[in-house]
Protein backbone atom coordinates (compact mmCIF):
# COMPACT_ATOMS: atom_id res chain seq x y z
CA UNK A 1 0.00 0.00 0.00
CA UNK A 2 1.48 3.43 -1.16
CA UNK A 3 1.87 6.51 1.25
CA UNK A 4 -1.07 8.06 -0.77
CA UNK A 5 -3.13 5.25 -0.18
CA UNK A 6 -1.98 4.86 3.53
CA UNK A 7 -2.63 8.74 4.30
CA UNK A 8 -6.49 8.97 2.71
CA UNK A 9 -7.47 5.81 4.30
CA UNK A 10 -6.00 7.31 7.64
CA UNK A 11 -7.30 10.50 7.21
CA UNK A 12 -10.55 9.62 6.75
CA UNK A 13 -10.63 7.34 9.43
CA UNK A 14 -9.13 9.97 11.62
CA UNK A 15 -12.16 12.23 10.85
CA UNK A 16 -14.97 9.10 10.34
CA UNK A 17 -14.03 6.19 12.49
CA UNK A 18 -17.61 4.92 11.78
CA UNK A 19 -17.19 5.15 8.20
CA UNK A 20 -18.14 1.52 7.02
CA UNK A 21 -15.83 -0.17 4.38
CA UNK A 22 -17.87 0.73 1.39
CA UNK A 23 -18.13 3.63 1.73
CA UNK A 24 -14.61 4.03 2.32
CA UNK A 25 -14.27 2.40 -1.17
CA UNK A 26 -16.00 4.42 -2.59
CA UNK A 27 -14.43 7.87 -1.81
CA UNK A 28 -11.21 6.43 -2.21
CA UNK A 29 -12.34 5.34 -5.79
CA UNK A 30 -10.95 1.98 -5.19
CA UNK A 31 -12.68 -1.79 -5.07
CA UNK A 32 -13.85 -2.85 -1.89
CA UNK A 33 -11.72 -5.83 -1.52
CA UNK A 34 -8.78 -3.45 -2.07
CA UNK A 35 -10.04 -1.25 0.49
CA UNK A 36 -10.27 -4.82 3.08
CA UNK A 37 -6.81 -5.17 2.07
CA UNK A 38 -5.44 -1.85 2.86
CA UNK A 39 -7.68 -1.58 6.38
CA UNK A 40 -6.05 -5.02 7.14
CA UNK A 41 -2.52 -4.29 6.22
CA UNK A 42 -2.94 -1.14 8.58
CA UNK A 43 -4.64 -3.38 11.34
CA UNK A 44 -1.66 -5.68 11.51
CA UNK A 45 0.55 -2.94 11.47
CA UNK A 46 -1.13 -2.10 14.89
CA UNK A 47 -2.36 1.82 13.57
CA UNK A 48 -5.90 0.70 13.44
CA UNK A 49 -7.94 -1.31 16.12
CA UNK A 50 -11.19 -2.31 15.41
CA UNK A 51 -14.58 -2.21 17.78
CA UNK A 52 -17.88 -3.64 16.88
CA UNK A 53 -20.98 -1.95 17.84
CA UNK A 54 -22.38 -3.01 20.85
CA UNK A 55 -25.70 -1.58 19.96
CA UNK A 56 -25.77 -2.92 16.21
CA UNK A 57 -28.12 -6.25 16.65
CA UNK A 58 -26.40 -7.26 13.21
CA UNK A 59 -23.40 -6.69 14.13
CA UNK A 60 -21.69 -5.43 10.72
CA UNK A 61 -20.96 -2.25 12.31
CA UNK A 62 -17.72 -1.41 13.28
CA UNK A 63 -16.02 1.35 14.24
CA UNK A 64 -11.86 2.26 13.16
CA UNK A 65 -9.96 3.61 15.41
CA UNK A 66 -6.50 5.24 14.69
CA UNK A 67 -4.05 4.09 17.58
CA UNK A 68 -1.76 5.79 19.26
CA UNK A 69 1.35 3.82 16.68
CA UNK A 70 -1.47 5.03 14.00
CA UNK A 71 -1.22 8.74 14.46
CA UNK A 72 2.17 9.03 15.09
CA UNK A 73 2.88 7.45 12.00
CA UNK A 74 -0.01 9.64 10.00
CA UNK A 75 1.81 12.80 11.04
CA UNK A 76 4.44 10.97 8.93
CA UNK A 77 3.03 10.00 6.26
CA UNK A 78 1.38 13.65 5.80
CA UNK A 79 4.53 14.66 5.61
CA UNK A 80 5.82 12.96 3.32
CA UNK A 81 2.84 12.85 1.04
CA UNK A 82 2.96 16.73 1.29
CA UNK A 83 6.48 16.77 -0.03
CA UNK A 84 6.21 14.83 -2.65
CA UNK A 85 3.07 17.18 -3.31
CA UNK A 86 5.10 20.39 -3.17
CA UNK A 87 7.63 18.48 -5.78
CA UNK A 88 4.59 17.30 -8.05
CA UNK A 89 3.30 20.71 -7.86
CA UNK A 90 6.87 22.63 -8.54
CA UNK A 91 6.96 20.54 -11.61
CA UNK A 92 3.79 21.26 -13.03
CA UNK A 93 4.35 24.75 -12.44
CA UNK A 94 7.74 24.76 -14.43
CA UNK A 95 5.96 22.69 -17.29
CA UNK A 96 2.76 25.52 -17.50
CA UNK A 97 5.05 27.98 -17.56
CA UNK A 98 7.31 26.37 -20.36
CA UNK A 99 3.85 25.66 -22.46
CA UNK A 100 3.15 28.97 -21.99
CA UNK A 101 6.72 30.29 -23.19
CA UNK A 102 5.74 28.17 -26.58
CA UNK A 103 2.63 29.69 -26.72
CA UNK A 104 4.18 33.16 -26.77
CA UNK A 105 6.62 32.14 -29.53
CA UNK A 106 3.78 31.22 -31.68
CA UNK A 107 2.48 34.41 -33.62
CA UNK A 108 -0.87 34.92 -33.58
CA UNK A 109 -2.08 31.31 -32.93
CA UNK A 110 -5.16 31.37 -30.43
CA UNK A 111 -5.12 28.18 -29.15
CA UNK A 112 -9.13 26.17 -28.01
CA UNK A 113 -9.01 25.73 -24.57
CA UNK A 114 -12.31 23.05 -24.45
């Protein structure tokens, strides 16, 4: 599982530890089975416990909880993710600004933004 990966799955955990595991899949845009994977990859990694619902008579709720390993290791994963952001972003910068260099160079060409 990728830092990307690791850090959306934590974040949103972090902010919905109710979230259930389609859902999950879904605003990750990734398959559900993937998304099993990657919650138990990070369970036996011992950054996400898991409780059931005591109230939930079917008992398919369950409830992720980042632990204490869990955060630390979010805080570093956010910041790596946001470096290799910042790098991603310096680049694309550099590249607009290049197309847009070419652009000048071209004489009277209007180019179709669609």
């Amino acid at each position: 599982m990728v830092d990307e990966i690791r850090y959306r799955v934590l974040r949103l955990l972090e902010s919905d530890p109710e979230m259930s595991q389609r859902d999950l899949a879904k605003v990750l845009g990734i398959s559900l089975g993937k998304t099993n994977y990657c919650l138990n990859a990070l369970i036996d990694r011992g950054w996400v416990k898991v409780q059931n619902f005591k109230n939930n008579p079917s008992k398919r709720g369950y409830a992720y909880m980042l632990t204490p390993h869990g955060i630390e290791e979010k805080a570093k994963i956010t910041a790596r993710f946001l470096k290799f952001k910042i790098a991603e972003y310096e680049a694309l910068r550099l590249e607009i600004a290049a197309l847009t260099k070419e652009m000048d160079q071209l004489d009277g060409f209007e180019p179709r933004l669609e």
